[in-house]
Protein backbone atom coordinates (compact mmCIF):
# COMPACT_ATOMS: atom_id res chain seq x y z
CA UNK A 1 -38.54 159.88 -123.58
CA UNK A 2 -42.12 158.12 -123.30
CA UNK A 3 -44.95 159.86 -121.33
CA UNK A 4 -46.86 158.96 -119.18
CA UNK A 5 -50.34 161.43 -118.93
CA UNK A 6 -52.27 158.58 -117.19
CA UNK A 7 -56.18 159.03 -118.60
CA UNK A 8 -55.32 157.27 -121.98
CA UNK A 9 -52.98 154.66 -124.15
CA UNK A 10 -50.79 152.57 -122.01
CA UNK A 11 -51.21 151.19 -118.37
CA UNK A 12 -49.07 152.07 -115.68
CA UNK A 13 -47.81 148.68 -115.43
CA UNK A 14 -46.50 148.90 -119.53
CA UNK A 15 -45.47 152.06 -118.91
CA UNK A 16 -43.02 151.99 -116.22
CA UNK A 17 -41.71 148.65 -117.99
CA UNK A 18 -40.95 150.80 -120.65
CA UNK A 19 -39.55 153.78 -118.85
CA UNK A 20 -37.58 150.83 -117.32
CA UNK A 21 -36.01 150.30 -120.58
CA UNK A 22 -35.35 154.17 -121.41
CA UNK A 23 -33.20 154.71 -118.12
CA UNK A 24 -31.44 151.15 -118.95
CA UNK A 25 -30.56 152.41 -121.94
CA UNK A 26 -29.36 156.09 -120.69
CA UNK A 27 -27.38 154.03 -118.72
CA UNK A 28 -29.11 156.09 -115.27
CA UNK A 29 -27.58 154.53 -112.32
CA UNK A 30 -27.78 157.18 -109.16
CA UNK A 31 -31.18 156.88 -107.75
CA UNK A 32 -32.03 160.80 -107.37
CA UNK A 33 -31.24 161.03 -111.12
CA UNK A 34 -33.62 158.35 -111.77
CA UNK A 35 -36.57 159.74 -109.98
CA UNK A 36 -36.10 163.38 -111.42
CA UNK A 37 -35.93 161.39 -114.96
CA UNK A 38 -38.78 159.37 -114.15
CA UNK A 39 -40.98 162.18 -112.84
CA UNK A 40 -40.11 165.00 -116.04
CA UNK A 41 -42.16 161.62 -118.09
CA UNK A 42 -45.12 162.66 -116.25
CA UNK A 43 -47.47 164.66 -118.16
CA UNK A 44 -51.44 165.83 -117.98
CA UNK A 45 -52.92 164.04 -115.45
CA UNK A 46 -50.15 162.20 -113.84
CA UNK A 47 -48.20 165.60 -113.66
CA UNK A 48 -50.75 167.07 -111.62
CA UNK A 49 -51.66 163.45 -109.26
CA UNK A 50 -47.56 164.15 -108.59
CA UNK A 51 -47.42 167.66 -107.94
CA UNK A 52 -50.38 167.45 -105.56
CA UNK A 53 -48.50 165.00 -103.25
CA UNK A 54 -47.27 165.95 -99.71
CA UNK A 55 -43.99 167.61 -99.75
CA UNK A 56 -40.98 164.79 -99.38
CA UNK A 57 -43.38 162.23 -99.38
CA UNK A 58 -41.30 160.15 -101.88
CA UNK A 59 -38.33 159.14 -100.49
CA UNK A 60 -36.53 156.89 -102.61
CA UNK A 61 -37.22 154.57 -106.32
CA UNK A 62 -39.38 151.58 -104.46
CA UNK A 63 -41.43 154.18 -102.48
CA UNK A 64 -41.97 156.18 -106.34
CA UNK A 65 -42.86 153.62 -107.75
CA UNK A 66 -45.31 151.57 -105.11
CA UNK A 67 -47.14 155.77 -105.34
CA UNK A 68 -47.44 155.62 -109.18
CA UNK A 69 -48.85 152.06 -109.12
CA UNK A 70 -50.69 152.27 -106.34
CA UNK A 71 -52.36 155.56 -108.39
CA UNK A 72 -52.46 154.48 -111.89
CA UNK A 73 -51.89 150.78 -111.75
CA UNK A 74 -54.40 147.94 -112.88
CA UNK A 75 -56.42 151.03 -115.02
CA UNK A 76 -58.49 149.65 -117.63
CA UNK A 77 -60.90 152.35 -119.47
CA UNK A 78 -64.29 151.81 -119.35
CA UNK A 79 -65.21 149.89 -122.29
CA UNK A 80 -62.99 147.40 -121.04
CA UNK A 81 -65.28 146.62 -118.06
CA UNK A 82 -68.45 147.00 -120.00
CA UNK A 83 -66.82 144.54 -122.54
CA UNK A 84 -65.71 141.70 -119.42
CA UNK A 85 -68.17 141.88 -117.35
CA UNK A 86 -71.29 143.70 -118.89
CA UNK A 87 -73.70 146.21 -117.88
CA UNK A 88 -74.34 146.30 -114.05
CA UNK A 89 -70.50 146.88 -114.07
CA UNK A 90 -70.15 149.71 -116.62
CA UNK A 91 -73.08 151.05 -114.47
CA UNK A 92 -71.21 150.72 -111.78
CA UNK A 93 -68.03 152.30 -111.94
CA UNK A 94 -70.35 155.14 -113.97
CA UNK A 95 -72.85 155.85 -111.27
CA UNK A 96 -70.32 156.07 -108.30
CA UNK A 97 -70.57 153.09 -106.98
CA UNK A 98 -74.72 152.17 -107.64
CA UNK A 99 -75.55 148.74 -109.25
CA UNK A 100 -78.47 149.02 -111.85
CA UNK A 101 -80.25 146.18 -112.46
CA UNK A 102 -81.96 147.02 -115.53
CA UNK A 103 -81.06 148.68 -118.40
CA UNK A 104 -82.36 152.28 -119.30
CA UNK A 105 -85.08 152.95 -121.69
């Protein structure tokens, strides 16, 4: 079964494409099945995010889902945004939110 730890390798988006394709292949059709398959991927990080949410907060697959994307989706690491879109951004998401207009000695 693939993993999912959610700080490293593959975004959220490839990720539950591929899970996608692991249940498809198990053949998984009952929806509470699904979930408890989908949720024993989660590991490090995304274990945790999962375990800290509010108790029956999840409620069915599309409400699972829109949670994991809506926490792990569109990630990129942080070379990524140095790399696009240069400096003043990689100083941005690393200063909490404080643009930098100059570069440090």
């Amino acid at each position: 079964m693939p993993k999912f730890i959610g700080t490293e390798g593959v975004t959220a988006e490839e990720y539950l494409e591929s899970f996608y394709s692991y249940a498809d292949n198990l053949d998984i059709s009952e929806d509470d099945v699904w979930m408890r398959v989908f949720v024993q991927s989660f590991d490090g990080e995304a274990r945790k995010w999962f375990r800290e949410l509010p108790h029956r907060s999840i409620t069915d697959i599309e409400a699972l889902d829109d949670a994991f994307l809506k926490q792990w989706g569109d990630r990129k690491d942080l070379l990524y945004y140095h790399i696009e879109f240069g400096y003043k951004m990689f100083c941005y998401s690393m200063c909490g939110g404080v643009i930098m207009d100059h570069q440090p000695l």
